[in-house]
C-alpha atoms as a PDB file:
ATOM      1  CA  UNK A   1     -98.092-109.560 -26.691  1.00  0.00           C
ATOM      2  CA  UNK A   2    -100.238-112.611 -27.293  1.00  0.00           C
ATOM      3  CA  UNK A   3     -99.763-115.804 -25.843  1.00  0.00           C
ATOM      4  CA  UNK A   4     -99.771-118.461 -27.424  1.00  0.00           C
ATOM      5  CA  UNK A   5     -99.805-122.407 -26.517  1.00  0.00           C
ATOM      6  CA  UNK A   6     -98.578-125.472 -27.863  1.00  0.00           C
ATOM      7  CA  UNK A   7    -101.057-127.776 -28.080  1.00  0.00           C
ATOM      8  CA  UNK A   8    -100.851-131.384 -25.816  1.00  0.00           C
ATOM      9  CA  UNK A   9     -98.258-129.328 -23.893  1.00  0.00           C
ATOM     10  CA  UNK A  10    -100.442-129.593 -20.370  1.00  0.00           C
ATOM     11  CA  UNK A  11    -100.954-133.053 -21.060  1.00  0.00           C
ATOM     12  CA  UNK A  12     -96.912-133.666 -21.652  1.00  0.00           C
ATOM     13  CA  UNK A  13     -96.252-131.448 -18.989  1.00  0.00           C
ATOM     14  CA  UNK A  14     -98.251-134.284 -16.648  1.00  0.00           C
ATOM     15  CA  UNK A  15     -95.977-137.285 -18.132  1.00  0.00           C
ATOM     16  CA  UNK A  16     -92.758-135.297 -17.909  1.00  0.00           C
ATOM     17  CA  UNK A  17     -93.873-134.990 -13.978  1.00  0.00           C
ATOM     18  CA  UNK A  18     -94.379-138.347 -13.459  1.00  0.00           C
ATOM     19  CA  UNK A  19     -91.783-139.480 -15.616  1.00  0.00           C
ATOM     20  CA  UNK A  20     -89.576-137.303 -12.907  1.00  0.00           C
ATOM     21  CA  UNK A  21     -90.970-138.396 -10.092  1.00  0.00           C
ATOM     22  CA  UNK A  22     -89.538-142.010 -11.032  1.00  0.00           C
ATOM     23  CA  UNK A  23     -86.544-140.898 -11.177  1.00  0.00           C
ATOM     24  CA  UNK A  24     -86.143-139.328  -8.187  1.00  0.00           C
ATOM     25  CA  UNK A  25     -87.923-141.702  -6.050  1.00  0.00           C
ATOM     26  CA  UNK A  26     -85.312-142.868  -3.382  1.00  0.00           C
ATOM     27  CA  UNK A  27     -87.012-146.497  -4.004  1.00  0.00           C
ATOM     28  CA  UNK A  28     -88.731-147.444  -6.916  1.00  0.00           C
ATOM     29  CA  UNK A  29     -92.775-146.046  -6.661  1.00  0.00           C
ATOM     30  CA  UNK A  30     -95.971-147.587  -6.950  1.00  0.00           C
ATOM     31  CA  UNK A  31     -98.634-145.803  -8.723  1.00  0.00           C
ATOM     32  CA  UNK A  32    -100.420-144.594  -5.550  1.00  0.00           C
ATOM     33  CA  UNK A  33     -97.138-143.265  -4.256  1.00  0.00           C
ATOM     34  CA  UNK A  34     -96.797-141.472  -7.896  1.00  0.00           C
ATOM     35  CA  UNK A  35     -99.783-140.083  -7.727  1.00  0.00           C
ATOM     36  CA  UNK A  36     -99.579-138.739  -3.807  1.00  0.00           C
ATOM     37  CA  UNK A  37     -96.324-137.043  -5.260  1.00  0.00           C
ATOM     38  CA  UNK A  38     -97.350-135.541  -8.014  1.00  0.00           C
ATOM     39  CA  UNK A  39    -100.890-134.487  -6.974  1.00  0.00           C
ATOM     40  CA  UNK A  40    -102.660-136.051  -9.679  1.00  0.00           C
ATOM     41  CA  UNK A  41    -105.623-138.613  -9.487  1.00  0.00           C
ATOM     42  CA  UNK A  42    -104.750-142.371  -9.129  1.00  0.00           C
ATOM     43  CA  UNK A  43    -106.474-143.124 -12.503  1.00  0.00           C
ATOM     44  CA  UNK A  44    -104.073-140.215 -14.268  1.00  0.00           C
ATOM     45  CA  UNK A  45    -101.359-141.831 -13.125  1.00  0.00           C
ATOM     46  CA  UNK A  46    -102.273-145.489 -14.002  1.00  0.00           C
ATOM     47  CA  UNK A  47    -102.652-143.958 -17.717  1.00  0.00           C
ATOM     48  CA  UNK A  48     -99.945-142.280 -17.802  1.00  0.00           C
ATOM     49  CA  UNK A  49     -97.072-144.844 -16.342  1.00  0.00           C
ATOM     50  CA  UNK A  50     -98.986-147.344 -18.991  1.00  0.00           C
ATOM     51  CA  UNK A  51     -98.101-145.256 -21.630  1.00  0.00           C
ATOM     52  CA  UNK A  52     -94.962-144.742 -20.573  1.00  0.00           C
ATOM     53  CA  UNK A  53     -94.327-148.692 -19.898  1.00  0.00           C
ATOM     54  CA  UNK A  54     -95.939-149.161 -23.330  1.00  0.00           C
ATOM     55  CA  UNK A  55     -92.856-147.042 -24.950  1.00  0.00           C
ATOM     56  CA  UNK A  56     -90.101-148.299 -22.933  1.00  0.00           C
ATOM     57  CA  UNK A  57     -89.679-145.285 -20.609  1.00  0.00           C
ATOM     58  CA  UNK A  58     -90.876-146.908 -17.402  1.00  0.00           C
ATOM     59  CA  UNK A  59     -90.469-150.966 -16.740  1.00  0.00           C
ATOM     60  CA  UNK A  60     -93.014-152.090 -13.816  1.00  0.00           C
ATOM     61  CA  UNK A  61     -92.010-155.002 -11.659  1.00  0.00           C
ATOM     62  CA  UNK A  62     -93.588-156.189  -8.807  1.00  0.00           C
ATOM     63  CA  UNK A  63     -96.100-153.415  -8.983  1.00  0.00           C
ATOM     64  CA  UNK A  64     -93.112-150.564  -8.802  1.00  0.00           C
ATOM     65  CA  UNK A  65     -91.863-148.655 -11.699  1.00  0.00           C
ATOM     66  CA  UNK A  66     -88.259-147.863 -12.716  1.00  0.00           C
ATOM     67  CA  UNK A  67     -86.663-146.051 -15.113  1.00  0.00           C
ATOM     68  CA  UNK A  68     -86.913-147.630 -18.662  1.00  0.00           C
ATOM     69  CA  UNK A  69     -84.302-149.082 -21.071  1.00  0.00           C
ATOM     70  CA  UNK A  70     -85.684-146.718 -23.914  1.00  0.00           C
ATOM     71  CA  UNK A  71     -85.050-144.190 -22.017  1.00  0.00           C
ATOM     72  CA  UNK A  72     -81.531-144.980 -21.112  1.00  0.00           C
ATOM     73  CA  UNK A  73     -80.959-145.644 -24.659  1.00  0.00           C
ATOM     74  CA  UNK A  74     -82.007-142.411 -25.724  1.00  0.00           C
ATOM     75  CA  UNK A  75     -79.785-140.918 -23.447  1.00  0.00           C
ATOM     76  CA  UNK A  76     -76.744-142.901 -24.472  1.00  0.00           C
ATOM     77  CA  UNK A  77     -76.947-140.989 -27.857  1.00  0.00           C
ATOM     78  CA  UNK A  78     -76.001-137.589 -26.139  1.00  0.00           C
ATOM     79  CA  UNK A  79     -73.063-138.985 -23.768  1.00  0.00           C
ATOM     80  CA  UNK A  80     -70.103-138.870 -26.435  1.00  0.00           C
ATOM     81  CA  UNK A  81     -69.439-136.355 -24.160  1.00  0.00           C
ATOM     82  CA  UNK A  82     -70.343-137.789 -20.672  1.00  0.00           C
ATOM     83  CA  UNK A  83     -67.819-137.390 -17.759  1.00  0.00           C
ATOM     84  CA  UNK A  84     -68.027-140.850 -16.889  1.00  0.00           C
ATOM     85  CA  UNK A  85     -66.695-142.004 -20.335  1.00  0.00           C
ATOM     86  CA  UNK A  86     -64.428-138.970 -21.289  1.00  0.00           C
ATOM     87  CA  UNK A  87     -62.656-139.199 -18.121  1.00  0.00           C
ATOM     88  CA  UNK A  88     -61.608-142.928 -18.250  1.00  0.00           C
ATOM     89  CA  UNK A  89     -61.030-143.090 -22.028  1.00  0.00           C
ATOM     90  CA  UNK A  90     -57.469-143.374 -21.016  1.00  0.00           C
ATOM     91  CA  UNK A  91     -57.925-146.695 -18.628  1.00  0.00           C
ATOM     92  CA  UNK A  92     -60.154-148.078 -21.166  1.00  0.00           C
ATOM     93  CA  UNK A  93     -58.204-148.000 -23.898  1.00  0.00           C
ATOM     94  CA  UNK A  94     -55.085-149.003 -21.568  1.00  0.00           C
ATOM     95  CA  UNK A  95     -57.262-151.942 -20.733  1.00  0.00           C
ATOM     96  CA  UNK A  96     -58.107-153.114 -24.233  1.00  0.00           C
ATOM     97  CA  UNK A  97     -54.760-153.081 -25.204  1.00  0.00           C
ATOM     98  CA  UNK A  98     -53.318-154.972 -22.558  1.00  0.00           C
ATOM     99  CA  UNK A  99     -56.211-157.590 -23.033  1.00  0.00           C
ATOM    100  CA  UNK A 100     -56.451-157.781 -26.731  1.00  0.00           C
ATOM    101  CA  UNK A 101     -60.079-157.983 -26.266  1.00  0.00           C
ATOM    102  CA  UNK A 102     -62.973-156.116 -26.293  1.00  0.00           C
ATOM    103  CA  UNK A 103     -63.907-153.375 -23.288  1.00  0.00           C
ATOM    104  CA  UNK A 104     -67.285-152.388 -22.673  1.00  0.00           C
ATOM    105  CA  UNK A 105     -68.004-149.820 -19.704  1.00  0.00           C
ATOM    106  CA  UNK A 106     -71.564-149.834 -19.117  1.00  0.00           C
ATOM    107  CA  UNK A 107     -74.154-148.110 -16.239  1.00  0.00           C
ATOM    108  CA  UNK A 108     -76.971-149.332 -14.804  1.00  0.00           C
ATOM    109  CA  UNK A 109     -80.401-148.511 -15.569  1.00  0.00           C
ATOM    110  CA  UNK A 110     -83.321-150.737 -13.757  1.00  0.00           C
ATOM    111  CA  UNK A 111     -82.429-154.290 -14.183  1.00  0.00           C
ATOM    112  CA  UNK A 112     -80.129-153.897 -16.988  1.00  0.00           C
ATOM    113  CA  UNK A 113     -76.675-152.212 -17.689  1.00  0.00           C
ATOM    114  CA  UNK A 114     -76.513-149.826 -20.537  1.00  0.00           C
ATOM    115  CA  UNK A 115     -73.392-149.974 -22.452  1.00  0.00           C
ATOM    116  CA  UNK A 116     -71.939-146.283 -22.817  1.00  0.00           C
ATOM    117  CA  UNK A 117     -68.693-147.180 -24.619  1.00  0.00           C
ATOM    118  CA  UNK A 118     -67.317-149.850 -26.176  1.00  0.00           C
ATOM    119  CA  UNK A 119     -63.609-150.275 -27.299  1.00  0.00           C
ATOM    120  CA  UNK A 120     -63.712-153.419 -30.076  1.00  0.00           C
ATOM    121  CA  UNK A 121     -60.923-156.070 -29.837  1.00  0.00           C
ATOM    122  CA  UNK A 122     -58.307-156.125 -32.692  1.00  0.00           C
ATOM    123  CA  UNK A 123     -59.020-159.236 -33.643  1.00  0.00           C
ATOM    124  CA  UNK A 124     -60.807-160.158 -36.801  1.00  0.00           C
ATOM    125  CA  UNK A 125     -63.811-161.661 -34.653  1.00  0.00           C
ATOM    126  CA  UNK A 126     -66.073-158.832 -33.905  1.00  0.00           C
ATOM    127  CA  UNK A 127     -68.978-159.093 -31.207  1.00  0.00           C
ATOM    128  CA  UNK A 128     -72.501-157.565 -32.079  1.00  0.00           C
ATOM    129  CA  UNK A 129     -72.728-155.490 -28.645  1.00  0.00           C
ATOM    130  CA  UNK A 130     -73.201-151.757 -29.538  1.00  0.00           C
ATOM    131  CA  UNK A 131     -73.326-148.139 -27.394  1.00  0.00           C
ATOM    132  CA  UNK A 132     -76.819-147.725 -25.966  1.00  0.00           C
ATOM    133  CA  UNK A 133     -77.546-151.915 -26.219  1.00  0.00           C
ATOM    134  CA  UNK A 134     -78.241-153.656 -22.843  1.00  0.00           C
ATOM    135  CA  UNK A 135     -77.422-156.647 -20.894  1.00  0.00           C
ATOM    136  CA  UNK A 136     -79.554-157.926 -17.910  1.00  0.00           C
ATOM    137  CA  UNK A 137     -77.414-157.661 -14.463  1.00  0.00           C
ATOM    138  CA  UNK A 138     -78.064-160.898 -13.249  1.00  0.00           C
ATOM    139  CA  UNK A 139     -76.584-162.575 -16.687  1.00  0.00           C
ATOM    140  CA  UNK A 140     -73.692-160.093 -17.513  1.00  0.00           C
ATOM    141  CA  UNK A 141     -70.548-159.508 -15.595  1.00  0.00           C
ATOM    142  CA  UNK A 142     -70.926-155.913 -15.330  1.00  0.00           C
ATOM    143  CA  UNK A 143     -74.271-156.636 -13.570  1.00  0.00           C
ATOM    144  CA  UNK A 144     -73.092-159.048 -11.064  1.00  0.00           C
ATOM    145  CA  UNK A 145     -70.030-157.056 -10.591  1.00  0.00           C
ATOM    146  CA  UNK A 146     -72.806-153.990 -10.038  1.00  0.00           C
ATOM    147  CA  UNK A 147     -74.782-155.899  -8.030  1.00  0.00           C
ATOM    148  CA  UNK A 148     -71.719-157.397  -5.553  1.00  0.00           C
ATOM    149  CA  UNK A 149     -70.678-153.830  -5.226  1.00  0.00           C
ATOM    150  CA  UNK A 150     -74.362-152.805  -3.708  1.00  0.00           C
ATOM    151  CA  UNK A 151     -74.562-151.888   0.106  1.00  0.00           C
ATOM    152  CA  UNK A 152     -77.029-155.368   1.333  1.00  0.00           C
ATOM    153  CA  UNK A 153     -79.843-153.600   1.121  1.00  0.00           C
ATOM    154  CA  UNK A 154     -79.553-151.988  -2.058  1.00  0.00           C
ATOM    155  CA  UNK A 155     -78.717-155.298  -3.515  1.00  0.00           C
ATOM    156  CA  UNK A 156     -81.780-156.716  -1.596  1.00  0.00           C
ATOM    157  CA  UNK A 157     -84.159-154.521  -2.909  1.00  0.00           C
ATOM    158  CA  UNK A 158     -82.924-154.168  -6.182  1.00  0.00           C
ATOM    159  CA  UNK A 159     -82.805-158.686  -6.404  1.00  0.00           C
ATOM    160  CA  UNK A 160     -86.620-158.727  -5.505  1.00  0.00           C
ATOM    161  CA  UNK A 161     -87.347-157.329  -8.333  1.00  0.00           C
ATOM    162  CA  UNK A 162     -84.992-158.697 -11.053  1.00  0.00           C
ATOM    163  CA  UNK A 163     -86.752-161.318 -13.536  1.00  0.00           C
ATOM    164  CA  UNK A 164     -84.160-164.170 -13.652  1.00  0.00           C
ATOM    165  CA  UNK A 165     -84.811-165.242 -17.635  1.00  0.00           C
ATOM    166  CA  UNK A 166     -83.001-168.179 -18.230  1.00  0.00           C
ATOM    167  CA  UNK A 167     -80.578-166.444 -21.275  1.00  0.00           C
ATOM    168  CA  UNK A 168     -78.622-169.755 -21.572  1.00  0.00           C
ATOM    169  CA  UNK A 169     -78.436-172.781 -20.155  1.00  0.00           C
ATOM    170  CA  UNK A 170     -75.517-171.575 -17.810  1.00  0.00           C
ATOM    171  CA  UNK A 171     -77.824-168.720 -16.596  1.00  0.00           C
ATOM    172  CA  UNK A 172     -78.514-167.984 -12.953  1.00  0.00           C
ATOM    173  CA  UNK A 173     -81.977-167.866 -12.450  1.00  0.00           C
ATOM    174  CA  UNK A 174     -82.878-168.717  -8.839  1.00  0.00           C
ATOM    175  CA  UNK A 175     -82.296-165.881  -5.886  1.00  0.00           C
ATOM    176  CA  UNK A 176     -80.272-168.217  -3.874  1.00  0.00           C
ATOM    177  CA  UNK A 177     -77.979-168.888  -6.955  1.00  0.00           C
ATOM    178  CA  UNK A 178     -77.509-165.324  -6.978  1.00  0.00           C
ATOM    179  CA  UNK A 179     -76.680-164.335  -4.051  1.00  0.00           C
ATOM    180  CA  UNK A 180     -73.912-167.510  -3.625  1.00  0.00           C
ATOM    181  CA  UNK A 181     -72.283-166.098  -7.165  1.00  0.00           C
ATOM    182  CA  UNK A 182     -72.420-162.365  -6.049  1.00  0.00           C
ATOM    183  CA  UNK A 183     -71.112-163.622  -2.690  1.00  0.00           C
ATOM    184  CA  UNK A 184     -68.021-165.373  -4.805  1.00  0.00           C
ATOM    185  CA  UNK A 185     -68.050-161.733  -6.619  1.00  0.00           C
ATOM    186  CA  UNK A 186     -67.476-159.925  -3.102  1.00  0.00           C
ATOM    187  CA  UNK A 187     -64.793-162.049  -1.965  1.00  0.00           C
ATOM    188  CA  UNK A 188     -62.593-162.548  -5.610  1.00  0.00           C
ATOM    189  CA  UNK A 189     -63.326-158.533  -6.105  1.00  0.00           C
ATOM    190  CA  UNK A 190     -64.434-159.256 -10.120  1.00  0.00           C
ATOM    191  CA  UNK A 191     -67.568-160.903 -11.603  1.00  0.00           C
ATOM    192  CA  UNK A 192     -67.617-163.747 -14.198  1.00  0.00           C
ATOM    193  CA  UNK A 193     -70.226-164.427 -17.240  1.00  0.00           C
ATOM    194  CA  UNK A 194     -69.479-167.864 -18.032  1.00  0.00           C
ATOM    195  CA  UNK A 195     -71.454-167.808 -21.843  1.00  0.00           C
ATOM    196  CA  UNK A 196     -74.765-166.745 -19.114  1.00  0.00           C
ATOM    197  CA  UNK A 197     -75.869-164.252 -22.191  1.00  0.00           C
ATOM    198  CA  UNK A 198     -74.079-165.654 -25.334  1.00  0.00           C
ATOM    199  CA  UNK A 199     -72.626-168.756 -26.394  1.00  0.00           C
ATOM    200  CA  UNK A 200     -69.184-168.722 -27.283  1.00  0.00           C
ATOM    201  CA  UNK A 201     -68.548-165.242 -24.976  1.00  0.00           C
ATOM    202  CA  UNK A 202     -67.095-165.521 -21.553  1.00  0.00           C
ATOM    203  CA  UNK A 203     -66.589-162.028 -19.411  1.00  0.00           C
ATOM    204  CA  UNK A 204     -64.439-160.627 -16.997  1.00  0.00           C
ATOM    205  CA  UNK A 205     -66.235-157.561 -14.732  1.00  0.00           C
ATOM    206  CA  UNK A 206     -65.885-154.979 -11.770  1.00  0.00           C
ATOM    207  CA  UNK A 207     -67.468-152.180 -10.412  1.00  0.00           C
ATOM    208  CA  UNK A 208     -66.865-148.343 -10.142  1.00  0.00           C
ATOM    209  CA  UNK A 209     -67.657-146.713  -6.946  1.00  0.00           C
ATOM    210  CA  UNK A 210     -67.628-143.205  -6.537  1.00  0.00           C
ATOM    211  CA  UNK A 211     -66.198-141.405  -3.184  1.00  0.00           C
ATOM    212  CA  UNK A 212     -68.696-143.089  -1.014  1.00  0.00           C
ATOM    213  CA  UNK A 213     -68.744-146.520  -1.748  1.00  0.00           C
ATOM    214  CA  UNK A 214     -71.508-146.538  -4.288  1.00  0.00           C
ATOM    215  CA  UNK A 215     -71.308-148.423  -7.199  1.00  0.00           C
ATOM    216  CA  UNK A 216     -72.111-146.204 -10.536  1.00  0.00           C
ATOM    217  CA  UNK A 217     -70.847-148.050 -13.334  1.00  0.00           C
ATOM    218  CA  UNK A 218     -69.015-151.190 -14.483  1.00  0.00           C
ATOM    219  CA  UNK A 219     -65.798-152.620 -17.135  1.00  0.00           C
ATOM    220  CA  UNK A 220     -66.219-155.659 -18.403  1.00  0.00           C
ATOM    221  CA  UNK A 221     -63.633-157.739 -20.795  1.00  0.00           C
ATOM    222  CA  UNK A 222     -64.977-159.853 -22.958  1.00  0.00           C
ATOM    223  CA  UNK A 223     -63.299-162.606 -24.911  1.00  0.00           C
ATOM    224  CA  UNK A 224     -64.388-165.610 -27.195  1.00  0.00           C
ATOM    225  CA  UNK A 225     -64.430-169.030 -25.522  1.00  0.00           C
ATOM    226  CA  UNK A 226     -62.430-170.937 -28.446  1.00  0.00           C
ATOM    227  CA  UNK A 227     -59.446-167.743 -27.715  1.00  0.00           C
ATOM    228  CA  UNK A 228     -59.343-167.319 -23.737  1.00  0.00           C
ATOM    229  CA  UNK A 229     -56.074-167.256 -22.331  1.00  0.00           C
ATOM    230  CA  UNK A 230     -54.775-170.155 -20.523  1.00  0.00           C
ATOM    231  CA  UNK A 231     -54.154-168.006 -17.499  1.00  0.00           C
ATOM    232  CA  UNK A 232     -57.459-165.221 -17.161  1.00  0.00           C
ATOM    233  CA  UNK A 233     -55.536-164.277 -14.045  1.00  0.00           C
ATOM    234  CA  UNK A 234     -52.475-162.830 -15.834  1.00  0.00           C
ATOM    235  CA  UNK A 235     -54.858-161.625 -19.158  1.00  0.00           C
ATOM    236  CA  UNK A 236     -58.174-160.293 -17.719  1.00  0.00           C
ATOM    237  CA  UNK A 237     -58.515-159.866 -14.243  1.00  0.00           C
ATOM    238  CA  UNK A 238     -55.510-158.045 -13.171  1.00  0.00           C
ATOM    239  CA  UNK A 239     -55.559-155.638 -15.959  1.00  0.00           C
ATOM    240  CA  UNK A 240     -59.292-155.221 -14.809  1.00  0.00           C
ATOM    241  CA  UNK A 241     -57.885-154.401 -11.551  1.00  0.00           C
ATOM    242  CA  UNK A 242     -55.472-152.250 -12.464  1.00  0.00           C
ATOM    243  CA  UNK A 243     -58.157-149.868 -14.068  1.00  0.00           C
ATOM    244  CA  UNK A 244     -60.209-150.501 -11.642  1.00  0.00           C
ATOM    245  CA  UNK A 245     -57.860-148.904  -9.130  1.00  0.00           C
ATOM    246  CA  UNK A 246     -56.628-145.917 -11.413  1.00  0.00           C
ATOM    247  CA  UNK A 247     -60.879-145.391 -12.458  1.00  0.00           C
ATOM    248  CA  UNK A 248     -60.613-145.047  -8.083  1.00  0.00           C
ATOM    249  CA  UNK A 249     -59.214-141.268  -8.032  1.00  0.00           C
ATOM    250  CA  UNK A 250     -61.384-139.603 -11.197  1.00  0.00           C
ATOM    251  CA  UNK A 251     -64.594-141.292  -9.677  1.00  0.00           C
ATOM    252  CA  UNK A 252     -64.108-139.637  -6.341  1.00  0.00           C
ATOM    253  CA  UNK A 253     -64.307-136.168  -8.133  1.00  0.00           C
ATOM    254  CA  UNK A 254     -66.839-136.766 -10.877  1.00  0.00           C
ATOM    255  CA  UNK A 255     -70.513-135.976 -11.057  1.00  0.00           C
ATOM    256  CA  UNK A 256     -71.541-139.141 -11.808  1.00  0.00           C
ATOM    257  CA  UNK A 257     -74.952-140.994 -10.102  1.00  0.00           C
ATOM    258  CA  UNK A 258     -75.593-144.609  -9.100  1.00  0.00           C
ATOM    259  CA  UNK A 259     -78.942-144.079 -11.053  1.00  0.00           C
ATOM    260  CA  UNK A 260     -81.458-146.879 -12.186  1.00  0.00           C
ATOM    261  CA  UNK A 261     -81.498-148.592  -8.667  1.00  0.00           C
END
């Protein structure tokens, strides 16, 4: 029987390695680091993560790559049928109807979150967030709320390399800002976007930990600023809780990963 070959596949095969080897770096790699791994020459790998960065698969920072938001957002097409999202479709939609507003759940990839369902508020005011869209985690309250819910130095690593754009006037952009509002996260047990990434749009979030501790995903509840409750308290945050809480028990048993950090 002949064999035959598909042509470029040895030279896919060589990004599909590398691509890998990101992803299951313990820390995020530098391109020497790649290349010791993967047992190609330094200059291969420079190519190849440049390509990569070029499409949106890898995003350097700081001279270490991470996972890309294409790539997330390629993936995000094939999880109508994720674990994560089947299994707390319940909680979700128990959420948005408590809240009347709209419930995003969302996991994080690099120095975003990647929205992997999104339940839209009733009302006639629709927001342009959409499955597989992302939101940076040091703007959004399903990043701080991610971030608080890091292990020190997780969060450590993972803040040295975030690039604090100024989204809005309100955003954080300075490390020590950061770490006082993820601090103020920690302690209240829920994470605020105060119109950081989108006037008009204030946000309620927390984080979902798995059986050890580990943060893998995050709920946020979003409302418009001209209809927030009087009380958040009452409206948001202790519905928030409350799935929060139930989320607790289906985490502990799900193959989910913390990914993206």
């Amino acid at each position: 029987m002949l064999e035959t070959k598909v042509a470029g596949a040895a030279a896919f095969a060589k990004f599909m390695t590398v691509l890998q080897a990101v992803a299951d770096a313990p820390e995020p790699p530098t391109a020497a680091l790649l290349a010791r791994s993967c047992g190609y020459p330094r200059p291969t790998v420079y190519r190849i993560v440049a390509a990569l960065a070029e499409q949106g698969m890898v995003a350097e920072s700081g001279g270490v790559y991470r996972l890309g938001t294409r790539l997330m957002s390629l993936a995000s097409r094939a999880w109508s049928q994720f674990d994560l999202r089947a299994a707390l479709a319940p909680e979700l939609q128990t959420l948005r109807d408590a809240t009347g507003e709209t419930v995003h759940l969302a996991v994080p990839a690099g120095t975003e979150m990647i929205y992997i369902d999104k339940l839209e508020s009733p009302g006639p005011v629709r927001m342009v967030s959409r499955v597989g869209s992302s939101v940076a985690l040091h703007s959004s309250a399903v990043g701080k709320a991610y971030l608080a819910a890091l292990d020190e130095p997780a969060r450590e690593r993972l803040l040295r390399g975030l690039p604090l754009d100024a989204r809005m006037p309100g955003t954080v952009t300075s490390l020590p800002a950061l770490r006082a509002v993820l601090a103020e996260a920690v302690a209240r047990g829920y994470a605020m976007d105060n119109e950081e990434n989108e006037a008009g749009i204030v946000c309620y979030g927390v984080a979902l930990c798995d059986a050890a501790g580990r943060p893998v995903a995050g709920v946020s509840v979003s409302t418009l600023l001209f209809r927030r409750r009087d009380d958040p308290q009452t409206a948001y945050i202790e519905p928030l809780l409350r799935l929060r809480d139930a989320a607790a028990a289906k985490l502990a048993v799900l193959p989910v990963s913390s990914g993206g950090v």
